[in-house]
Each structure stands twice: as C-alpha cells, then as structure tokens.
Protein backbone atom coordinates (compact mmCIF):
# COMPACT_ATOMS: atom_id res chain seq x y z
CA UNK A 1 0.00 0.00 0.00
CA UNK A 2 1.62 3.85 -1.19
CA UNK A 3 0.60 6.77 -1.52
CA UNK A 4 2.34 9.34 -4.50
CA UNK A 5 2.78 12.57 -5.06
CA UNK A 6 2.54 13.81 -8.45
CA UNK A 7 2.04 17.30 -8.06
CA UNK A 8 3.45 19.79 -6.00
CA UNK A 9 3.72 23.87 -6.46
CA UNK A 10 7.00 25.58 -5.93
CA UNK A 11 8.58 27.59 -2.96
CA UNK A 12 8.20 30.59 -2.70
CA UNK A 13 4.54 30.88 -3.55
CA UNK A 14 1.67 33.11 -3.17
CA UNK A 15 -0.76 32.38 -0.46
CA UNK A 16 -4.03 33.60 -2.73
CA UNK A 17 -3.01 30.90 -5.94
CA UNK A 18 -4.28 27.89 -6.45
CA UNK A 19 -1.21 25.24 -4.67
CA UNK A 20 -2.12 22.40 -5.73
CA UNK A 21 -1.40 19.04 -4.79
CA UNK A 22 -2.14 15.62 -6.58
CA UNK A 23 -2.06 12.45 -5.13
CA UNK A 24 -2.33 8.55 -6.05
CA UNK A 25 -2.41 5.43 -3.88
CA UNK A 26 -3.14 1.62 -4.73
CA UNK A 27 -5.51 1.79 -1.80
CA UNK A 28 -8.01 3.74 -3.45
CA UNK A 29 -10.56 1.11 -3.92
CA UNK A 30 -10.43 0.24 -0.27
CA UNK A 31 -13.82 0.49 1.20
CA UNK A 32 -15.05 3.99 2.37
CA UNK A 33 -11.39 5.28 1.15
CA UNK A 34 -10.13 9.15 1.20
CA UNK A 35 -7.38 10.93 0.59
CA UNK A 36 -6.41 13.61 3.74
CA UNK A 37 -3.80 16.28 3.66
CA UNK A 38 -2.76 18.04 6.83
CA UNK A 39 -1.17 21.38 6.56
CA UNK A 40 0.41 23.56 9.54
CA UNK A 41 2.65 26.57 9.74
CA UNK A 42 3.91 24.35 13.29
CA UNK A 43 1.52 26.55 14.91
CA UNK A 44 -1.87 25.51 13.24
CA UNK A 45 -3.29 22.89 11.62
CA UNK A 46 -5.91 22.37 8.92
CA UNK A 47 -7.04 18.55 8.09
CA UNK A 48 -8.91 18.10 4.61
CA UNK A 49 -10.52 14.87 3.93
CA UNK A 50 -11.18 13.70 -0.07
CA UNK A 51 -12.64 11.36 -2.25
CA UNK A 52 -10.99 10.55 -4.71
CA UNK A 53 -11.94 11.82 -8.16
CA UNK A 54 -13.05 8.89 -11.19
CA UNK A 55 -9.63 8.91 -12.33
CA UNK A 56 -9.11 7.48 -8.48
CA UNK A 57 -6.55 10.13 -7.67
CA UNK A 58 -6.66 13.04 -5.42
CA UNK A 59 -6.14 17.14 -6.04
CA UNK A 60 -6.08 19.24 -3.32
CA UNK A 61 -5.54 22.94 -3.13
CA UNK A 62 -3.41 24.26 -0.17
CA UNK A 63 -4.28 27.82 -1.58
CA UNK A 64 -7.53 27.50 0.17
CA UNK A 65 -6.67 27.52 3.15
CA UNK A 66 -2.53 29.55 2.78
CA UNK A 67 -4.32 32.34 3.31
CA UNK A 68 -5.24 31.92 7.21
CA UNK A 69 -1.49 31.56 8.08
CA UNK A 70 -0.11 35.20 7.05
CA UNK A 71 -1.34 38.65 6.71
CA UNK A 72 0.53 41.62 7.16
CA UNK A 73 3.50 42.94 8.67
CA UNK A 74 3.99 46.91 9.17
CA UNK A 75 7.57 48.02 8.97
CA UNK A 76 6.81 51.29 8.17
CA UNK A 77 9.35 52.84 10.75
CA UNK A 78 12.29 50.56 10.50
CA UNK A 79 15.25 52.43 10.94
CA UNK A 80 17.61 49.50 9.30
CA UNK A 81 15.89 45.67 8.77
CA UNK A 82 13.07 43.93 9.83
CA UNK A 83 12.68 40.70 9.86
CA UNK A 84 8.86 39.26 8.97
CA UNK A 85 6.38 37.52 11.63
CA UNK A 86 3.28 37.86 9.52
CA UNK A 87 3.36 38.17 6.10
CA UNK A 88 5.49 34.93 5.10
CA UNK A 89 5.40 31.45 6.55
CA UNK A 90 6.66 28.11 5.65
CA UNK A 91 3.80 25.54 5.15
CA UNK A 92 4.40 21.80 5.70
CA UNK A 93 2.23 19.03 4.35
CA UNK A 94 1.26 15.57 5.18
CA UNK A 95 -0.67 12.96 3.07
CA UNK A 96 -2.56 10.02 4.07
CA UNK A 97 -4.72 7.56 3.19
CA UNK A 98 -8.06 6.91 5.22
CA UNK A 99 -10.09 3.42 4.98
CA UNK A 100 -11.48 0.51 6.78
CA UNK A 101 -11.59 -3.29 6.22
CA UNK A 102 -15.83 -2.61 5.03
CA UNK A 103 -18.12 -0.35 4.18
CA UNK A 104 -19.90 -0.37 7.54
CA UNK A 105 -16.66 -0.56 9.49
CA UNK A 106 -14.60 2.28 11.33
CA UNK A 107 -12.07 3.71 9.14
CA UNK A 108 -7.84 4.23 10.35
CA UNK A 109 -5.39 6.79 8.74
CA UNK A 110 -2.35 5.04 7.12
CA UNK A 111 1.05 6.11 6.09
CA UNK A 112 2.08 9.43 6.42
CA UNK A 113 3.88 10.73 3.12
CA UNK A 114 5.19 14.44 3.33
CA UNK A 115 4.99 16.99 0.34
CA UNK A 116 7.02 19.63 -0.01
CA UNK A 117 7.40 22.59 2.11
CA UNK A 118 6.16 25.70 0.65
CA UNK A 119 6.90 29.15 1.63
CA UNK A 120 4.20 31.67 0.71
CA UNK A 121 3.61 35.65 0.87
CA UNK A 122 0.40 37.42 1.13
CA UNK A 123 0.23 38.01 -2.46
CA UNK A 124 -1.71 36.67 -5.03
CA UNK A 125 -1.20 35.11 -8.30
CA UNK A 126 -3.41 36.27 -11.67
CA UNK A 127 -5.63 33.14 -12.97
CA UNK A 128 -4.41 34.37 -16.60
CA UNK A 129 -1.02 34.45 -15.56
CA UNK A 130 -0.19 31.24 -17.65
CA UNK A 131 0.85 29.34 -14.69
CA UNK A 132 -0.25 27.76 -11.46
CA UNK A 133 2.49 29.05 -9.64
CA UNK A 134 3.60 32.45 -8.57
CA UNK A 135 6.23 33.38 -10.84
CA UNK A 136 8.79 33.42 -8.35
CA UNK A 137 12.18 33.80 -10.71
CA UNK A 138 11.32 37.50 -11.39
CA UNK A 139 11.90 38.26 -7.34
CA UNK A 140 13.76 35.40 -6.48
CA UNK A 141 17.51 34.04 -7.39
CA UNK A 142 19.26 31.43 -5.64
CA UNK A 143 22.30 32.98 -6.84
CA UNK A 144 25.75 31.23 -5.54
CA UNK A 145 27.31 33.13 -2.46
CA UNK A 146 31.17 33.70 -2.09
CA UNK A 147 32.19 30.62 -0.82
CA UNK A 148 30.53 28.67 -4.11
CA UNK A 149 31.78 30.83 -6.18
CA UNK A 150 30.79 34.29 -7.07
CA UNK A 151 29.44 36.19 -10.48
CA UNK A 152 28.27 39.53 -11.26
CA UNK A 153 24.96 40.19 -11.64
CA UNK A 154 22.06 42.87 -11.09
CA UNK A 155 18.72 42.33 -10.70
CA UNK A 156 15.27 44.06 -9.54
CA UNK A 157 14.02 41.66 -7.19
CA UNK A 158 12.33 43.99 -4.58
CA UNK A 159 8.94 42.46 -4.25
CA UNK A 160 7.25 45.81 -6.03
CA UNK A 161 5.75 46.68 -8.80
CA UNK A 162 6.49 50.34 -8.02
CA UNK A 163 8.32 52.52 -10.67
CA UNK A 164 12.10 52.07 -10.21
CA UNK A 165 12.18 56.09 -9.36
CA UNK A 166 9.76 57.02 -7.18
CA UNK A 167 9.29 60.62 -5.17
CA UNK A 168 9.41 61.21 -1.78
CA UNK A 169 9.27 63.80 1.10
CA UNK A 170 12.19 64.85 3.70
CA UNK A 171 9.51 63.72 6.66
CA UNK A 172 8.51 60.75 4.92
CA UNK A 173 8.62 57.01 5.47
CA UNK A 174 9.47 53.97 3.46
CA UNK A 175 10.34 50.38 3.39
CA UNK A 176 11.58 47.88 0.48
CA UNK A 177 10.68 44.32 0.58
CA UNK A 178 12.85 41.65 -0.84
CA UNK A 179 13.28 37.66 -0.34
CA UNK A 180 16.58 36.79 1.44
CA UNK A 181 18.29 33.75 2.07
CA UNK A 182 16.78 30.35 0.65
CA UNK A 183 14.27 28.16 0.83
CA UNK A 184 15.90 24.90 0.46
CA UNK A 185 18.35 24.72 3.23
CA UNK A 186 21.59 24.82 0.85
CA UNK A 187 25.31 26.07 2.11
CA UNK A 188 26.02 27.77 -1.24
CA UNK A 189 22.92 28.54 -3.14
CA UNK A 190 20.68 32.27 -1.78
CA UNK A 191 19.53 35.03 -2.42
CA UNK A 192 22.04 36.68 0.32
CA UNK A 193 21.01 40.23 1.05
CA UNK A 194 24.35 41.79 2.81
CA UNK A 195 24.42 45.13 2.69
CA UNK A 196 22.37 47.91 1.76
CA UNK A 197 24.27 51.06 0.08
CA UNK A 198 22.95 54.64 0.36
CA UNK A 199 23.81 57.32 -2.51
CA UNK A 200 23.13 60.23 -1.76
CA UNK A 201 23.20 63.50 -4.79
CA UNK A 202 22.61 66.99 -5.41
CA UNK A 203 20.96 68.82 -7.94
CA UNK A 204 23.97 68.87 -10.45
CA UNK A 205 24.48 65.24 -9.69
CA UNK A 206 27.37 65.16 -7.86
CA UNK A 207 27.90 62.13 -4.58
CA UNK A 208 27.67 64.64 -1.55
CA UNK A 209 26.70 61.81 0.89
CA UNK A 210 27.13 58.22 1.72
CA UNK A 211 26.01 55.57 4.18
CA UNK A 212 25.06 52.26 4.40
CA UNK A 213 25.06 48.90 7.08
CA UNK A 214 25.28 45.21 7.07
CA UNK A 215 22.04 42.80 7.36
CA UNK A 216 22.75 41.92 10.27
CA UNK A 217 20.62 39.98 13.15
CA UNK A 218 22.50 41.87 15.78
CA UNK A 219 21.72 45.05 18.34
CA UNK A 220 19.30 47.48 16.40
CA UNK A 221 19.40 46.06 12.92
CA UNK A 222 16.82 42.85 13.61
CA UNK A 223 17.87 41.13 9.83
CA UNK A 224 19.37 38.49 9.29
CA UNK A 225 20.91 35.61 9.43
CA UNK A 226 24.53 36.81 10.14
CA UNK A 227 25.75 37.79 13.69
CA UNK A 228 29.01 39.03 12.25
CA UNK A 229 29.75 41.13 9.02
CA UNK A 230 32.78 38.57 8.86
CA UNK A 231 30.76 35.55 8.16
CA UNK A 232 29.72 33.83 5.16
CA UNK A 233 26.99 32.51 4.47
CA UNK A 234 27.76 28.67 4.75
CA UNK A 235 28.55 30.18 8.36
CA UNK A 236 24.85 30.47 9.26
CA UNK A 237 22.59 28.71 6.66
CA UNK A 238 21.50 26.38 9.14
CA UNK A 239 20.36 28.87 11.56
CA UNK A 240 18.01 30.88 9.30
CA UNK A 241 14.60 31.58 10.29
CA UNK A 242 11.42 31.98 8.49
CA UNK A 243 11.35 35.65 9.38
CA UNK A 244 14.68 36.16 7.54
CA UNK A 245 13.61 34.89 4.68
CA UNK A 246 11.03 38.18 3.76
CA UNK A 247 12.79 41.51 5.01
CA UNK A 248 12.00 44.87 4.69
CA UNK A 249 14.74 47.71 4.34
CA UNK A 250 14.84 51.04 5.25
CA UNK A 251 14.16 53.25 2.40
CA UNK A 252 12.94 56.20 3.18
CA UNK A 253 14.52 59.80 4.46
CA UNK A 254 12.76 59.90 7.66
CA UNK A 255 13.68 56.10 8.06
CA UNK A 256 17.31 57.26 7.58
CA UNK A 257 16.80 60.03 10.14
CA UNK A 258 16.00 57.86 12.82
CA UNK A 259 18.93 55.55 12.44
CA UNK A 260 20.99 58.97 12.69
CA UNK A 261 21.38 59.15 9.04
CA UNK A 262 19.66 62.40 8.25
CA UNK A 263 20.03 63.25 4.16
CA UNK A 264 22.14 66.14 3.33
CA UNK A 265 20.06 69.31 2.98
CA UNK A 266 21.08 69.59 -0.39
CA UNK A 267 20.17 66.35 -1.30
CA UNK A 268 18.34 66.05 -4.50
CA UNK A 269 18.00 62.50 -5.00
CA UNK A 270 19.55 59.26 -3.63
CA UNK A 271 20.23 55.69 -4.75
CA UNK A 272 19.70 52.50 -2.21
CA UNK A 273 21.39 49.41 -3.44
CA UNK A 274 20.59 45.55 -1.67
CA UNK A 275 23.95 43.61 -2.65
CA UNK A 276 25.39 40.98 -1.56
CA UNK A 277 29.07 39.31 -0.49
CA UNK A 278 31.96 39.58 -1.81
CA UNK A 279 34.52 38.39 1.25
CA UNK A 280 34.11 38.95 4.98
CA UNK A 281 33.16 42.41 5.44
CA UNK A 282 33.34 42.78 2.19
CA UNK A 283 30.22 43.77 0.04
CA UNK A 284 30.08 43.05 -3.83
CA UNK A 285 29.48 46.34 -5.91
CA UNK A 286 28.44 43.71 -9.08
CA UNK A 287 26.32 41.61 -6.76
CA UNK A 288 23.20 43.82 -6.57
CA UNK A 289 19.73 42.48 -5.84
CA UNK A 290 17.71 45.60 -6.11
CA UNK A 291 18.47 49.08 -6.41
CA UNK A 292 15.66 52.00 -6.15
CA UNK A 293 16.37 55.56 -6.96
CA UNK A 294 13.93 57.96 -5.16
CA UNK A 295 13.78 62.06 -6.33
CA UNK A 296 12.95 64.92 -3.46
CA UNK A 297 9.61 65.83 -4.01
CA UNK A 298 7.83 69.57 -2.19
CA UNK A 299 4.43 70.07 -0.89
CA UNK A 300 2.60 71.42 -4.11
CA UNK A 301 0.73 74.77 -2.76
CA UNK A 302 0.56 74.43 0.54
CA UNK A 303 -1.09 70.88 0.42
CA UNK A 304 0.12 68.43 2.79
CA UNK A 305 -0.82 65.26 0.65
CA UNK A 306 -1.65 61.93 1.48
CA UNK A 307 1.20 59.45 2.29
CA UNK A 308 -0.16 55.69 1.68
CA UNK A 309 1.23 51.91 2.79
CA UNK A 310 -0.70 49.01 1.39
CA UNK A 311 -0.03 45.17 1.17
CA UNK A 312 1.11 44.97 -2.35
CA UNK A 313 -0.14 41.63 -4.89
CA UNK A 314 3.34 40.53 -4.42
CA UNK A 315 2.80 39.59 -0.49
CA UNK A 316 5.28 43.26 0.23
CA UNK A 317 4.40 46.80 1.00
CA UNK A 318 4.66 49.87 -1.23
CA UNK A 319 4.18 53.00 -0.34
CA UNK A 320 2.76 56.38 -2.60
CA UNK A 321 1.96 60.13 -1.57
CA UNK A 322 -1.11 61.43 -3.25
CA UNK A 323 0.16 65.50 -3.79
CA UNK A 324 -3.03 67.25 -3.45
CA UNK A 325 -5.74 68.10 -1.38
CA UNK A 326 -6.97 65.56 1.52
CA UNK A 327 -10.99 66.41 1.82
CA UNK A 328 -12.43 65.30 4.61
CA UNK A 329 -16.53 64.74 5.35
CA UNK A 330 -18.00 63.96 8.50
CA UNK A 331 -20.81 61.82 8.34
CA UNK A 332 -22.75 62.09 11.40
CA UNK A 333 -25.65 59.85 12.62
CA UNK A 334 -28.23 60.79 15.62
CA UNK A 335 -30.86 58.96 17.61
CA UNK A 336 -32.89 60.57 19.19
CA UNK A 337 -35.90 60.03 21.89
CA UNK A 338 -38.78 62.87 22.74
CA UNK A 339 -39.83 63.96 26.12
CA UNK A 340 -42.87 65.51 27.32
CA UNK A 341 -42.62 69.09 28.22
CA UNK A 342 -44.34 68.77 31.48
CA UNK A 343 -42.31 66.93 34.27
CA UNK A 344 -44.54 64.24 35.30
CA UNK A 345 -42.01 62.40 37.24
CA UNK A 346 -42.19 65.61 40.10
CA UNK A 347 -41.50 64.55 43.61
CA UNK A 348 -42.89 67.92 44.66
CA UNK A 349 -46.62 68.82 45.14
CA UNK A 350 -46.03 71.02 42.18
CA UNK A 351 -44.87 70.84 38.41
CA UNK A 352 -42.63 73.87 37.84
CA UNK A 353 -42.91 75.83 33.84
CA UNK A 354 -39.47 75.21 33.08
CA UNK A 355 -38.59 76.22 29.53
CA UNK A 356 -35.28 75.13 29.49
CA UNK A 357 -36.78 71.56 29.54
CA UNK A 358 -35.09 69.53 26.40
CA UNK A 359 -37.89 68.09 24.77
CA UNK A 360 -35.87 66.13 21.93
CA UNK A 361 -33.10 64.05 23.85
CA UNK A 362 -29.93 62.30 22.05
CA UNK A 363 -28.93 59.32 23.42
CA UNK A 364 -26.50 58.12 20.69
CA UNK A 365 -24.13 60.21 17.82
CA UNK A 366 -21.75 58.16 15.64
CA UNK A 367 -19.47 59.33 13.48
CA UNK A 368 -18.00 58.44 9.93
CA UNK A 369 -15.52 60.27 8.32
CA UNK A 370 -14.85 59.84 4.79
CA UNK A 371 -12.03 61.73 3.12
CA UNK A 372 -10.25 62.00 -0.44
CA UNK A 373 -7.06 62.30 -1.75
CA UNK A 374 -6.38 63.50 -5.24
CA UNK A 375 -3.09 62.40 -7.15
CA UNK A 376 -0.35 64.37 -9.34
CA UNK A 377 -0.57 63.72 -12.90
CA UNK A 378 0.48 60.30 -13.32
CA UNK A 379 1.89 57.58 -15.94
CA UNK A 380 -0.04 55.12 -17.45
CA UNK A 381 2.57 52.72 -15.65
CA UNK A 382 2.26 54.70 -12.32
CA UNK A 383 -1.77 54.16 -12.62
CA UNK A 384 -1.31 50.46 -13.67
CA UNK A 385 0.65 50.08 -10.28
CA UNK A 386 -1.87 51.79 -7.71
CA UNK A 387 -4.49 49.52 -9.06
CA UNK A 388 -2.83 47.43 -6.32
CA UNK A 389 -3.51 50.22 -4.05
CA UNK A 390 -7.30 50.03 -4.63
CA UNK A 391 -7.29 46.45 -4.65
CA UNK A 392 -5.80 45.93 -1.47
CA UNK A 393 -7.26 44.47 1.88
CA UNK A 394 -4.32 46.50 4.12
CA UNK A 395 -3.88 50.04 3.87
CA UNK A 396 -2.52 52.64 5.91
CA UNK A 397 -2.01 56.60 6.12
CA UNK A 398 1.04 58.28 7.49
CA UNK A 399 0.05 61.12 9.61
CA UNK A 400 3.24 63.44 11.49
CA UNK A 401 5.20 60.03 12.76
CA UNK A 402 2.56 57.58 13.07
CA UNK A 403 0.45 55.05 9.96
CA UNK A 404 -3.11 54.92 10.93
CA UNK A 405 -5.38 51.91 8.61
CA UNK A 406 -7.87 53.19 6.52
CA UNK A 407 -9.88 51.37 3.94
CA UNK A 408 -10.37 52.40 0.70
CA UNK A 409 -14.11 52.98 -0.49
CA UNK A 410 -13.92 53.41 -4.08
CA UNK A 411 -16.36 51.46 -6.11
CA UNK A 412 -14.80 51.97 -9.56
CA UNK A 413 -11.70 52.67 -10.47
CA UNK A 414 -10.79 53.63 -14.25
CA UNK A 415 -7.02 53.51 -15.11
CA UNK A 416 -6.82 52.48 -18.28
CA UNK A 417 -8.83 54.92 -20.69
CA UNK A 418 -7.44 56.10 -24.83
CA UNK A 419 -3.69 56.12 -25.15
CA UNK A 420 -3.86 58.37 -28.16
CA UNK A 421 -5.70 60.87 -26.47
CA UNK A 422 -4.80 60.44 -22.93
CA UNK A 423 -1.36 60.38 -21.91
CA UNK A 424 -1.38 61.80 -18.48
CA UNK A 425 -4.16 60.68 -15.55
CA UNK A 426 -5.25 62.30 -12.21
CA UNK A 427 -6.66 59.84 -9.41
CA UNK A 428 -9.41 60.63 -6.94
CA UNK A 429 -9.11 57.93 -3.79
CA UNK A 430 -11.96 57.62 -1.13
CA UNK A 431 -11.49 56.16 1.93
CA UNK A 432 -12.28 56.19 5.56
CA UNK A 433 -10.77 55.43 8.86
CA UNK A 434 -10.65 51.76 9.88
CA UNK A 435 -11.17 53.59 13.32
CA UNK A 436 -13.93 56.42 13.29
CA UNK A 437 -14.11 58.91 16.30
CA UNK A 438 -15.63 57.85 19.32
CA UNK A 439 -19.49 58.37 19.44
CA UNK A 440 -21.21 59.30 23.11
C-alpha cells in the first residue's frame, strides 16, 4: 500500500493561488477510502478529507486555506531591517490515506507521506497568468554566495511593482521588501542580502553623501541571518529563520533620520542598493539584488498630501503620496428620543414651567468620516501600479510620525482609458478610517 505525489507547487509561492497538490495510492478502492492532507505553519493545523476523483486520484488545493497563516506585517518605521512575523510562513504538508476493512466498518489513517514545504507571501497570483504558480524567478535568485563561487549580476528583485524612481518627502517614510536567504536549506545557493548602500546627490548630480550597514541579526538592525559582518553565508545557513527569509529595508529619508542618518540638505536625490558578499566584510558592488532611486519631491501649494502603505499583490508593501488636497466629510448619525414638556415624574406637590426643559433628547451620535485624496498627474505605468492600491485588503495613512489603517471605499476605479488621447491621468481615492471617532 503507497501513496504518491505527483504534483506539488513551488517555494516561494503566493498564499491567494491555487497550490495544488495531486495524489495517487493503490488503496483507493479500499472500502469507504479518502485521501487527507494536513497542513500547519507548526503553529496551526488544517485537516482536509477527499474522495478521490473517477480517475481514483486526489487534487487538493493548499491555496484554500494559505491564506489563514499570514497577513501583514507593518515596517513602516524601521530604521535599518526587519525581519517578517506575519506576512510569510513556511507551510508543511502531510498525506494520508483513510479506509477501513468494510463499508460499515470504522475507518484508520495510514502512512504518512510528506509533500514539499512551501513558503508563501500574502500576495496573489493572476488566474491568466499562464501558470499555477507564482512566478517566483522574477523576485527570487538562488544565486551562488562567495564561498561557491561568485558572479556579477544585477537584478530588480524587490517584491514591487512600483516605478524604479519614485518621489518622496524629507519627513517621509518607506520600506523595500525583498526575499533573502533560501528556501531549500543549501550552504552555497541564496539570495544573500548583505548590505544595503545609500547614494546620496545633489541637484547637479554630484555624490555629496554616503552611508550604508550590514544585514545583520544583531543590536538594532533585527535582519538576518549573520551575527558578524565577517561571516559567510555557509557560516549560518543552518540557523536561518522563516522571518529572515522576507525583510524589509529602510528606504525612506525619515527612516534614515531615525537611524541617525539624516540626508544632506542639499540632497536632491539618492540611490539605495541591496547587494550581496563579496569576502568577509566585504560587500560586492556587481552583486546587486535591487536598487531604487527615489527624487525629493515639495508640498505642491501648501497641500500636505496623502502618504499611503498598502499590502502589495506581491505579499510586500509599497508606499505612494497622493500631492493634493486631503478632503475630509463627516458623516454624522443621531438617535434621538422625545420627552414631554411637562415633568410628570415631580417629587414635589407642584410641576414647575421650566422652559429650558429639552424636549428632543440624544442618546446616541456616531461618526464616519470619509475623506479623499487626489493624485499628481500620473503615468499610465504609475496608474497600472496603484491599481494594487485600490485592490488591497491592508492600507494605511502616514500622519506626522505615526500610519493609521484606513480602507479604501472606491467602487470603480478607471485607469486604463485612450492612449492616443490620454497620456497623463489624475486619481481621486476615497477612503475612511478603519477607526472612526468615538461616538457618546
């Protein structure tokens, strides 16, 4: 008696595509027979029980049920690395086969055959994609590290599909997601995030500022794996965690600022660079993973703007400030009882005229506040992008220092109109607080 696997998906995935699984055993015309999968993140577990299909095998989709195990981290402040708790998680899976000895008897689980372990985001995968899978080589290398031999190579494996130049604000916040390590537990073979190089120019273009640190697991930088700048990384492939294995680097001025970094007040623009190892200590200039460039950008008229952070489709978070006005509109809701004019609850011998009785009482206000946030001209690219804004289940607002959720109320959203006679778009976003004033 076996059980096979035929099928499995590939690691890294996306926990909103379809992961499936088939299966085949010689048991399957045993009487009251099933196929059951167990999958657990070694926290939870989920146990699916199936017949099998008339072919007499057994397809089971773990993408049903990836998407309890992760949601969404918020690194929006991270002065260096963070490591992630919630948005990626390794899922194991175990296959058995369930019968009994007739078709009135009690049934037993047998066997116990393991499928592959699958790390997924909190992304999602499009049906008309062409694959199953999540296509994982566009944001993912397992490139060989120093030890196995080095090469040059850059890539742009940030898990964004944000413009490579983006603008941003002195005050403002920002994070870059990007896989690191592996997923396969190999000495020689990641995608070994090192060290993160800031560029830093003025208007003419000229380097007036740089700064940069090693992803490191140590003191205030919270990445990973290394301890030491001086290790490779056959030193420490054992040791990595799933945490380490979705980071999210500082990006932003005000990120920079709080690690003690604060941007030249002539800066311009600035260049951040993910690369990886060279030697001990050691980072390789040809070895780069990702590399954003990001362009000063002024309030426009006295408008403070809207700064967003939403869960990308790629399982990482990007991050957009809308230029123009932020309207806000209270919505506010009243119930309301009447009372009597005369007092006929007196405990005196006498009813007193008193006009400042309320007749009308309120008993309960609530509150909804619904605001707007208009955009800069944008690309047809940049519009293609913030789709994902509109789209997405976790957004947030920076307001002075801190991110406050919001969701996004917009019904329709048209970002794709006549490319002869359109060039340039303008975006209106609604949304509201995900926590409204308090009501009395």
């Amino acid at each position: 008696m076996a059980l096979t696997i035929r099928q499995e998906p590939t690691s890294p995935n996306q926990a909103n595509a379809d992961l499936l699984f088939v299966v085949t055993s010689d048991s399957s015309s045993s009487p009251q027979f099933q196929y059951v999968m167990e999958v657990s993140d070694g926290v939870d577990t989920y146990k699916f029980r199936q017949q099998p299909n008339p072919s007499n095998k057994g397809v089971f989709d773990m993408g049903q049920v990836a998407r309890d195990f992760v949601s969404m981290d918020t690194p929006f402040k991270t002065p260096y690395v963070q490591t992630s708790s919630l948005s990626g998680k390794t899922l194991s899976s175990v296959f058995y086969e369930e019968y009994g000895t007739s078709t009135t008897s009690s049934v037993s689980l047998y066997g116990g055959t393991s499928g592959s372990q699958v790390y997924v985001l909190s992304g999602v995968v499009e049906p008309n994609s062409g694959d199953w899978n999540f296509a994982s080589s566009s944001f993912y290398t397992s490139s060989f590290t120093p030890a196995g031999g080095a090469g040059n190579y850059t890539l742009q494996h940030a898990l964004s599909n944000s413009p490579l130049t983006q603008s941003i604000r002195d005050d403002e916040y920002q994070t870059l997601p990007i896989l690191n390590a592996n997923f396969f537990g190999e000495e020689f073979n990641a995608q070994d995030i090192y060290y993160i190089q800031v560029s830093v120019y003025n208007a003419a273009g000229s380097n007036i500022q740089n700064f940069g640190w090693f992803n490191l697991k140590s003191g205030s930088i919270n990445g990973g794996p290394r301890l030491l700048s001086t290790q490779y990384y056959n030193d420490v492939y054992g040791s990595v965690t799933d945490g380490q294995r979705l980071i999210h680097v500082a990006a932003g001025p005000q990120n920079f600022a709080d690690q003690g970094n604060t941007l030249n007040a002539s800066w311009d623009s600035y260049r951040i660079q993910l690369m990886g190892q060279e030697s001990p200590g050691v980072e390789d200039g040809g070895a780069i993973y990702a590399e954003k460039w990001f362009t000063k950008q002024e309030g426009e008229c006295g408008y403070s703007g809207t700064r967003f952070a939403f869960l990308n489709e790629l399982g990482g978070i990007d991050y957009h400030t809308f230029q123009y006005a932020d309207t806000k509109q209270d919505n506010i809701t009243r119930e309301t009882y009447d009372k009597s004019f005369v007092n006929y609850s007196t405990t005196t011998n006498g009813v007193t005229y008193d006009k400042s009785r309320r007749g009308s009482k309120v008993y309960s206000i609530s509150y909804e506040e619904t605001r707007t946030a208009e955009s800069d001209y944008l690309t047809q690219a940049q519009a293609d992008w913030l789709r994902e804004l509109v789209e997405s289940p976790d957004v947030f607002i920076q307001e002075g220092g801190e991110f406050l959720p919001v969701v996004i109320t917009n019904s329709q959203f048209v970002y794709k109109t006549n490319p002869r006679s359109q060039k340039l778009y303008t975006l209106s976003i609604q949304y509201k607080l995900s926590n409204n004033r308090r009501s009395r």
